[in-house]
C-alpha atoms as a PDB file:
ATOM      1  CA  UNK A   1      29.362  21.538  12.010  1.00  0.00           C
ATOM      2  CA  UNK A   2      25.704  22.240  10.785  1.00  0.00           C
ATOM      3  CA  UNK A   3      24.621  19.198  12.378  1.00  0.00           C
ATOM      4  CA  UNK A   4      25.456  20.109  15.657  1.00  0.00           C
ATOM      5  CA  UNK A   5      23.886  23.928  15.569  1.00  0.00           C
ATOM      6  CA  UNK A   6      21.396  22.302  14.579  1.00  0.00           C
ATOM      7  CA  UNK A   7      20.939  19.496  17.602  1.00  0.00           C
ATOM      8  CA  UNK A   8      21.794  22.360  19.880  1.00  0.00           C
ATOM      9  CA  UNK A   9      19.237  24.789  18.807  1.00  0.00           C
ATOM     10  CA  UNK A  10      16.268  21.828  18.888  1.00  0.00           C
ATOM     11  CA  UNK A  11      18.146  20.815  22.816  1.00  0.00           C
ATOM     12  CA  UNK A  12      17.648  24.443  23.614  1.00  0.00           C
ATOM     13  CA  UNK A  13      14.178  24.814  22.542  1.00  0.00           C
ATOM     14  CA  UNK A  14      13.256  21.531  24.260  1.00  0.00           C
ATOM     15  CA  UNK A  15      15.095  22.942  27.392  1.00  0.00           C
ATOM     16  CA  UNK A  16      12.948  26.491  26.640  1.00  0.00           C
ATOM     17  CA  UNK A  17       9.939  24.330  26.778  1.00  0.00           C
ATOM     18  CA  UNK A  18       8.885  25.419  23.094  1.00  0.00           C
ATOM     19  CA  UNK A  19       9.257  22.246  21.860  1.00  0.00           C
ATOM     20  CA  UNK A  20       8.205  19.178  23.199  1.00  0.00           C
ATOM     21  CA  UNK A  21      10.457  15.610  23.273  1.00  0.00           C
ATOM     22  CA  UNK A  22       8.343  12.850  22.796  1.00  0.00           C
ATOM     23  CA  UNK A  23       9.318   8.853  21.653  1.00  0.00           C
ATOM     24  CA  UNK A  24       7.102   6.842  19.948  1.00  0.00           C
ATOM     25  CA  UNK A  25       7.396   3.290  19.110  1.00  0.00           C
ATOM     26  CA  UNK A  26       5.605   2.461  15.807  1.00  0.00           C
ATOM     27  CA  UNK A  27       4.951  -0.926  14.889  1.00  0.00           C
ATOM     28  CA  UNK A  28       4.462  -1.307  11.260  1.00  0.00           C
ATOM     29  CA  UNK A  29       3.005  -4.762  10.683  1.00  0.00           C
ATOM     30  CA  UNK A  30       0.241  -4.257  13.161  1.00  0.00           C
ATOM     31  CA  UNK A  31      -2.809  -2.996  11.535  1.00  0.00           C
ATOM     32  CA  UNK A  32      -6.035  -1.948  13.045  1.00  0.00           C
ATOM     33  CA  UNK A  33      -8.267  -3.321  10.195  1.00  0.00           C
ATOM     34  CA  UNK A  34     -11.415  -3.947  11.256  1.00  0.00           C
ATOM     35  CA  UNK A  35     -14.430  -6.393   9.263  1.00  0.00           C
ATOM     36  CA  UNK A  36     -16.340  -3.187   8.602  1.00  0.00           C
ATOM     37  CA  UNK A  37     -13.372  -1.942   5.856  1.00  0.00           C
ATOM     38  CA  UNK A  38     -14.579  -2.502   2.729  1.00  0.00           C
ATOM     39  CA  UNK A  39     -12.307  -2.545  -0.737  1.00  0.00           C
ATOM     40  CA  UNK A  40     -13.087   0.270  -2.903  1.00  0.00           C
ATOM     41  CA  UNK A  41     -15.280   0.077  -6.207  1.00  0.00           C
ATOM     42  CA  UNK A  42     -12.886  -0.149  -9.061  1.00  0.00           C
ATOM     43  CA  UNK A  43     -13.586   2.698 -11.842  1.00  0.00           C
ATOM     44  CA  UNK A  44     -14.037   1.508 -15.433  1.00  0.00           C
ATOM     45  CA  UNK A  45     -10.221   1.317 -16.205  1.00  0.00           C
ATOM     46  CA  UNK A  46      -8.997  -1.006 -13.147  1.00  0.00           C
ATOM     47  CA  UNK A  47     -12.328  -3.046 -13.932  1.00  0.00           C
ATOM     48  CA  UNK A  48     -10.671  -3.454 -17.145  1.00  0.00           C
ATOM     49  CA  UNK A  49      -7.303  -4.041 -15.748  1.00  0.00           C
ATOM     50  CA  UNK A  50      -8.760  -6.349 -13.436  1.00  0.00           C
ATOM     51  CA  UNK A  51     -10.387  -8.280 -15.820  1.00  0.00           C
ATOM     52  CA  UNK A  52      -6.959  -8.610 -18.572  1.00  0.00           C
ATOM     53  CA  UNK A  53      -5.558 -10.105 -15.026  1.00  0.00           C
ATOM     54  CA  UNK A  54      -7.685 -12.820 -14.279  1.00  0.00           C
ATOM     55  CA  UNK A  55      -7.869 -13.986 -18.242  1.00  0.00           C
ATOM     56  CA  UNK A  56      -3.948 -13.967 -18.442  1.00  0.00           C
ATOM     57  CA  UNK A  57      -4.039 -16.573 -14.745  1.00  0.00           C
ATOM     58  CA  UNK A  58      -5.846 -18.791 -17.344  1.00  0.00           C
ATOM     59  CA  UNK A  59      -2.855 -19.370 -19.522  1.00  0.00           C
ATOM     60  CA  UNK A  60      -0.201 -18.162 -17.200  1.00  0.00           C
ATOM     61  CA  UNK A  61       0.426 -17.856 -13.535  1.00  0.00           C
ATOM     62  CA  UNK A  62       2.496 -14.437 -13.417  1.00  0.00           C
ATOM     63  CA  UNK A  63       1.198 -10.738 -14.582  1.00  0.00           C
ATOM     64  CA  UNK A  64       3.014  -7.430 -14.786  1.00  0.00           C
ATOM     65  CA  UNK A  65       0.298  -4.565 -13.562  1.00  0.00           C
ATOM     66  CA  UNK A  66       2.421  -1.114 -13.839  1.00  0.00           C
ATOM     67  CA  UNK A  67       1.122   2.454 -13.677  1.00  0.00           C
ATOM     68  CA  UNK A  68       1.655   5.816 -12.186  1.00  0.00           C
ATOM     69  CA  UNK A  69       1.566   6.957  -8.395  1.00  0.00           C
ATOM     70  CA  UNK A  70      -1.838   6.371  -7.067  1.00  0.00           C
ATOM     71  CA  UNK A  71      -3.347   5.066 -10.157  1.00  0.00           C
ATOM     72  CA  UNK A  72      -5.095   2.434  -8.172  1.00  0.00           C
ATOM     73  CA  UNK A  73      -3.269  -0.467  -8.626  1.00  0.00           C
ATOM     74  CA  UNK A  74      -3.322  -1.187  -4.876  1.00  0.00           C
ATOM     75  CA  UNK A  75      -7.192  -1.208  -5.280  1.00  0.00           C
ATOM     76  CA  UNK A  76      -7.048  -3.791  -8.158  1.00  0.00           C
ATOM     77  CA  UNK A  77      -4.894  -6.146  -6.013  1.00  0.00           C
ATOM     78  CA  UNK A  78      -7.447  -5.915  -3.164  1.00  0.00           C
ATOM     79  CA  UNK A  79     -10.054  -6.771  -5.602  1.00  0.00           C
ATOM     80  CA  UNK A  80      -8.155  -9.800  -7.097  1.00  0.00           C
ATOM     81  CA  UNK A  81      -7.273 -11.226  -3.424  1.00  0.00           C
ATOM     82  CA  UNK A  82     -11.067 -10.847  -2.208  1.00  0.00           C
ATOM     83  CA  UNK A  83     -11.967 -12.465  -5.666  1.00  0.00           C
ATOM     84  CA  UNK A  84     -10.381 -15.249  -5.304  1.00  0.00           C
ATOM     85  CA  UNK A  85     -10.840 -15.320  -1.458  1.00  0.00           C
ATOM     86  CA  UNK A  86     -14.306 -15.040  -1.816  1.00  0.00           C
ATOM     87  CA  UNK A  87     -15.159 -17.777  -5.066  1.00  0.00           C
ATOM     88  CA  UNK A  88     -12.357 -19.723  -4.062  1.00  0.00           C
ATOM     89  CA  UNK A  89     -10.706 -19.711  -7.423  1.00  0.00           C
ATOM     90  CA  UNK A  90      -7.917 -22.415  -7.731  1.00  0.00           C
ATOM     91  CA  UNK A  91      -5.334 -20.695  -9.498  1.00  0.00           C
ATOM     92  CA  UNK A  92      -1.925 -19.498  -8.503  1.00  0.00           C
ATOM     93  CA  UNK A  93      -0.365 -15.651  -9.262  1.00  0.00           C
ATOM     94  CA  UNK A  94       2.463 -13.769  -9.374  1.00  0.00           C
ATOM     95  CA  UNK A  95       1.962 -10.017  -9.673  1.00  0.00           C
ATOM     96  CA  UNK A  96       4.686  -7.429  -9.856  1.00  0.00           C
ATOM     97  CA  UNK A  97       4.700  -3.849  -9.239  1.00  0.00           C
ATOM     98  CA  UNK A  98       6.245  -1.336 -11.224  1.00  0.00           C
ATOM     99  CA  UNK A  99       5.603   2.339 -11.555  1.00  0.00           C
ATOM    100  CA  UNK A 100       6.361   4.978 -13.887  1.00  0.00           C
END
């Protein structure tokens, strides 16, 4: 019953001209990255985390990096990819996500 108030009073203002209907298609695995994006410098405790990473690939292929909501740990993985993107390491990874 709420519902349709609700989609009758948003038809009416649309009809009233106050608001405005508008579709939008939104493709969300096209990016616009371009060469000039640059990963972020990590601060002292992602460096850290960073580093515990790549020595536990030496003796194991899988890691577990967990912290909060925008503790960085998107940053670290961007670092670890262009690491080994840029040196070329040989070693295979598994990382999992988890956050608190």
């Amino acid at each position: 019953m709420v519902c349709i108030f609700i989609l009758r009073l948003i038809n009416s203002l649309i009809d009233s001209q106050i608001l405005i209907k508008k579709t939008e298609i939104i493709n969300r695995t096209q990016f616009n990255y371009c060469k000039k994006d640059k990963i972020k410098n990590l601060n002292n405790a992602q460096n850290k985390a960073l580093n515990q990473i790549i020595k536990k690939f030496k003796h194991k292929n899988v890691c577990l990096l967990h912290g909060i909501t925008s503790s960085g740990k998107t940053e670290i993985y961007a670092s670890l990819i262009s690491k080994y993107l840029i040196h070329q390491h040989i070693f295979h990874f598994d990382l999992y996500l988890t956050q608190i």
